[in-house]
C-alpha atoms as a PDB file:
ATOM      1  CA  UNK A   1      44.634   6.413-158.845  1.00  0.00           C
ATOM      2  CA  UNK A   2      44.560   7.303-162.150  1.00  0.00           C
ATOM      3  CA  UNK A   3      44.878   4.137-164.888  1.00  0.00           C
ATOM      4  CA  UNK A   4      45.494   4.491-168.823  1.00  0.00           C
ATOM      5  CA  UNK A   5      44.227   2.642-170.846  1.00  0.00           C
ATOM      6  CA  UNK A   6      45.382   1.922-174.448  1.00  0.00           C
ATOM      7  CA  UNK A   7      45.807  -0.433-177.327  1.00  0.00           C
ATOM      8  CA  UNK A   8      48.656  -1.470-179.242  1.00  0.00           C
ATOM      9  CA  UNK A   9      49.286  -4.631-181.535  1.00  0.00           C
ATOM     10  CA  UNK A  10      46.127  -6.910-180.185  1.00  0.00           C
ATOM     11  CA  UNK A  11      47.472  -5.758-176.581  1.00  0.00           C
ATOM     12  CA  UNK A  12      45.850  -3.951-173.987  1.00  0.00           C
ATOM     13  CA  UNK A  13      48.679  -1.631-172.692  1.00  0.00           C
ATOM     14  CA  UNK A  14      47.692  -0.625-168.814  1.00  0.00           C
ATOM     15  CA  UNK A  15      49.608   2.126-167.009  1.00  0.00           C
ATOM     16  CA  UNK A  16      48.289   3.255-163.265  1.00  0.00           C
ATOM     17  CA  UNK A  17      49.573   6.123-161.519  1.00  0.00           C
ATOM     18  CA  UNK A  18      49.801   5.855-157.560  1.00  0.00           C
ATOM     19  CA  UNK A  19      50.499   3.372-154.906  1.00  0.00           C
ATOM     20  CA  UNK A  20      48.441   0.011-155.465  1.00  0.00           C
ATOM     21  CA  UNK A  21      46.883  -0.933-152.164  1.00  0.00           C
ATOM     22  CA  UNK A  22      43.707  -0.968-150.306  1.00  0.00           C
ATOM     23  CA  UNK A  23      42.602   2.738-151.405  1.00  0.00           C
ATOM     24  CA  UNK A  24      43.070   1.742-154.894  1.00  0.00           C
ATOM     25  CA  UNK A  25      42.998  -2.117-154.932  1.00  0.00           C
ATOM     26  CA  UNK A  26      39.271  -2.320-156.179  1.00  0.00           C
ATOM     27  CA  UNK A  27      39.548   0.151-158.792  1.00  0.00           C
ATOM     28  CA  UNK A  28      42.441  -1.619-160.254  1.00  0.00           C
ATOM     29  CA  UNK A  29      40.462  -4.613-160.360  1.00  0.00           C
ATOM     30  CA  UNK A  30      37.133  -3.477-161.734  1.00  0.00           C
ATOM     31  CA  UNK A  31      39.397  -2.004-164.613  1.00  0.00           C
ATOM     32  CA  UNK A  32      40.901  -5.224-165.751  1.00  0.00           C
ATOM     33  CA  UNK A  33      38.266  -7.287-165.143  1.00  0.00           C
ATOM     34  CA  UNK A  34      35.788  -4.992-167.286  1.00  0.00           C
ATOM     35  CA  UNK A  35      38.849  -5.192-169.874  1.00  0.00           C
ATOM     36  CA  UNK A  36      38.806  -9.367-170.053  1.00  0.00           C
ATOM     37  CA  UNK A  37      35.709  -9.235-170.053  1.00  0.00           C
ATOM     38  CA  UNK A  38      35.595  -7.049-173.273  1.00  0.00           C
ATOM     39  CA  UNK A  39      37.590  -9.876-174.708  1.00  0.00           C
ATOM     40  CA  UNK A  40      40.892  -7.689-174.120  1.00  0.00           C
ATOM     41  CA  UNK A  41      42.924 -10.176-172.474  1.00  0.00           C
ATOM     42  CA  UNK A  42      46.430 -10.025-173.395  1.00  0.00           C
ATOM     43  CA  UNK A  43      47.092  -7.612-170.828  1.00  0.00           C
ATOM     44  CA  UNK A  44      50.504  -5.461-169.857  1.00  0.00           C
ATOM     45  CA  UNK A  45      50.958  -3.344-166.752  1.00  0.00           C
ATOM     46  CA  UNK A  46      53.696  -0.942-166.951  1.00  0.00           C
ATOM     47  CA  UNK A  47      54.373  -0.208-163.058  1.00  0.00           C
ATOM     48  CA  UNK A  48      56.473   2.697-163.868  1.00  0.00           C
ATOM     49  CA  UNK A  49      54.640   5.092-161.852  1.00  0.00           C
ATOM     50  CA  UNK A  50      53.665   2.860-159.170  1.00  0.00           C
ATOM     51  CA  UNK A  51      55.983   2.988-156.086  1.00  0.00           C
ATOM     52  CA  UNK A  52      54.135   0.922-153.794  1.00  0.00           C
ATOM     53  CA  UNK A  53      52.114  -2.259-153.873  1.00  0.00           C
ATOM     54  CA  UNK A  54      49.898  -3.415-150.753  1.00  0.00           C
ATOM     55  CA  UNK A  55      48.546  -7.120-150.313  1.00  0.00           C
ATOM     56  CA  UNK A  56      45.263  -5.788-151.514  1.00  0.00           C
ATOM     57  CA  UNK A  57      47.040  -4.937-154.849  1.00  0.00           C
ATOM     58  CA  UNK A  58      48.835  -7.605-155.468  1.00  0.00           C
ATOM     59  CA  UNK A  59      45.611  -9.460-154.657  1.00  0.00           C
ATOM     60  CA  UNK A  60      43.989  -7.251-157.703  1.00  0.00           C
ATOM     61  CA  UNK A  61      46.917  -8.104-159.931  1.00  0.00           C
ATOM     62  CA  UNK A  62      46.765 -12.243-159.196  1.00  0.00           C
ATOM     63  CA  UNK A  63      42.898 -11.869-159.806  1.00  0.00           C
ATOM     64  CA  UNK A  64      42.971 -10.394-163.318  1.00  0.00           C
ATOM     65  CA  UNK A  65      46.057 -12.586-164.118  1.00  0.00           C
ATOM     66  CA  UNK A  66      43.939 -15.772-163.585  1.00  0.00           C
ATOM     67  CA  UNK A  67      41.247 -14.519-165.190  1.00  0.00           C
ATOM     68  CA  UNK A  68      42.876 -13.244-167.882  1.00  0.00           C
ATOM     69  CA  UNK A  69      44.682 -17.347-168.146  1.00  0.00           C
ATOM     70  CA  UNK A  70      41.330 -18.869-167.558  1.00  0.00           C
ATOM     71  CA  UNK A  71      40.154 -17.257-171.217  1.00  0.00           C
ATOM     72  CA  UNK A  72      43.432 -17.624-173.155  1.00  0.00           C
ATOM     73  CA  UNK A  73      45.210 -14.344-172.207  1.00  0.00           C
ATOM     74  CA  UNK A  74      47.707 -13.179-169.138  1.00  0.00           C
ATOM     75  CA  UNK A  75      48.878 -10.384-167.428  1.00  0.00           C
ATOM     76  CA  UNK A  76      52.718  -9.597-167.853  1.00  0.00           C
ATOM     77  CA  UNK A  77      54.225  -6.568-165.926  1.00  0.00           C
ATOM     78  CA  UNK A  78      57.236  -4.206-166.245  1.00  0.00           C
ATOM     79  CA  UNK A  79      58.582  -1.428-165.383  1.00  0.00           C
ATOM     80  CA  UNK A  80      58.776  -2.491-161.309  1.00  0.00           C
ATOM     81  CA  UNK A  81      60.894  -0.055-159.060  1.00  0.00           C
ATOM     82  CA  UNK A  82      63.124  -2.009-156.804  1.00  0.00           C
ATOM     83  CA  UNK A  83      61.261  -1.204-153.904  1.00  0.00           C
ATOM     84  CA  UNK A  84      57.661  -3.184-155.591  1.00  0.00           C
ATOM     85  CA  UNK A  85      60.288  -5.875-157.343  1.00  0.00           C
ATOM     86  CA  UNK A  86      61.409  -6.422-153.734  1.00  0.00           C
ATOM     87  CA  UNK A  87      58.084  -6.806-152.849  1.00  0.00           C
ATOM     88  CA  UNK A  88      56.895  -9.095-155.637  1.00  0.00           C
ATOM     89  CA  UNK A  89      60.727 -11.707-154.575  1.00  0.00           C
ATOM     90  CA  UNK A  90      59.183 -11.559-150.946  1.00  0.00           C
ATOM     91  CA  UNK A  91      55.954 -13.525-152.049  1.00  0.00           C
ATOM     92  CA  UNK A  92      57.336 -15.377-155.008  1.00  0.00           C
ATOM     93  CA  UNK A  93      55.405 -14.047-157.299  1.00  0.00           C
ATOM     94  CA  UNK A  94      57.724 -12.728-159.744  1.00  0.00           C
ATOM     95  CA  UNK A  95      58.115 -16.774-159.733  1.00  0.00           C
ATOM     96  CA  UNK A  96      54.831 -16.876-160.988  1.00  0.00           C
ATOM     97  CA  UNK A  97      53.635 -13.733-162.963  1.00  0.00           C
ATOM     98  CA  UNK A  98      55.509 -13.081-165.772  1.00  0.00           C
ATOM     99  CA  UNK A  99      57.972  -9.626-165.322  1.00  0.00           C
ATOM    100  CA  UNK A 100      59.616  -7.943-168.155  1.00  0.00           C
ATOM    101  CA  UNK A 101      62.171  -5.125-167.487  1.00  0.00           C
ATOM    102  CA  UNK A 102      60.163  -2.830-170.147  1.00  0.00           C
ATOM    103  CA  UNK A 103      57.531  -1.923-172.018  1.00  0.00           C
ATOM    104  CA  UNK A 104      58.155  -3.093-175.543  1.00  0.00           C
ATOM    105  CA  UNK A 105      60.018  -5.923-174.101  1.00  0.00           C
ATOM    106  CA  UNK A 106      56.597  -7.296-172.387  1.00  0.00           C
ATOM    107  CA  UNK A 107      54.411  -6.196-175.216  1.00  0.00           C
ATOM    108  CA  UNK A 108      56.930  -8.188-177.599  1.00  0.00           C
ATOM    109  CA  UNK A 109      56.681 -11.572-175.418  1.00  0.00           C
ATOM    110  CA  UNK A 110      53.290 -11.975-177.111  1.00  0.00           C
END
């Protein structure tokens, strides 16, 4: 999986590239957990190019997002194809995480 990194405004923009699951799941998580603990932790993830999402990922992404909260930041997403949004209703957490249908929609919620 390959995972972009960049800044913009005080945000850390993240983009991966690849399915999200248990190949990739602890790469993912190194990555934004090296990033909070930088201090970088108003954190988006554009899932553009990410088609599928495993419970290994999604345990990566709940991780970093309560990290993130437990020092004053979060983890927003956008950019979910239907088939990961589907996947994110199933287990509630679009309930839960906050999801933004774009880019400079999520980067603008902060």
């Amino acid at each position: 999986m390959e995972i972009e990194v960049t800044q913009t405004g005080g945000v850390t923009l993240v983009v991966p590239k690849g399915d999200l699951d248990m190949g990739t799941a602890d790469q993912m998580k190194r990555t934004l957990t090296e990033l909070i603990e930088k201090g970088q932790s108003k954190l988006v993830m554009d899932l553009t190019d990410v088609a599928y999402v495993d419970s290994s990922g999604l345990g990566a992404l709940v991780a970093a997002m309560k990290r993130a909260r437990a020092v004053g930041g979060n983890l927003k997403l956008c950019g979910l194809q239907e088939d990961v949004r589907s996947i994110f209703e199933m287990t509630r957490l679009i309930k839960v995480m906050a999801v933004h249908s774009d880019r400079q929609e999520a980067v603008a919620s902060w």
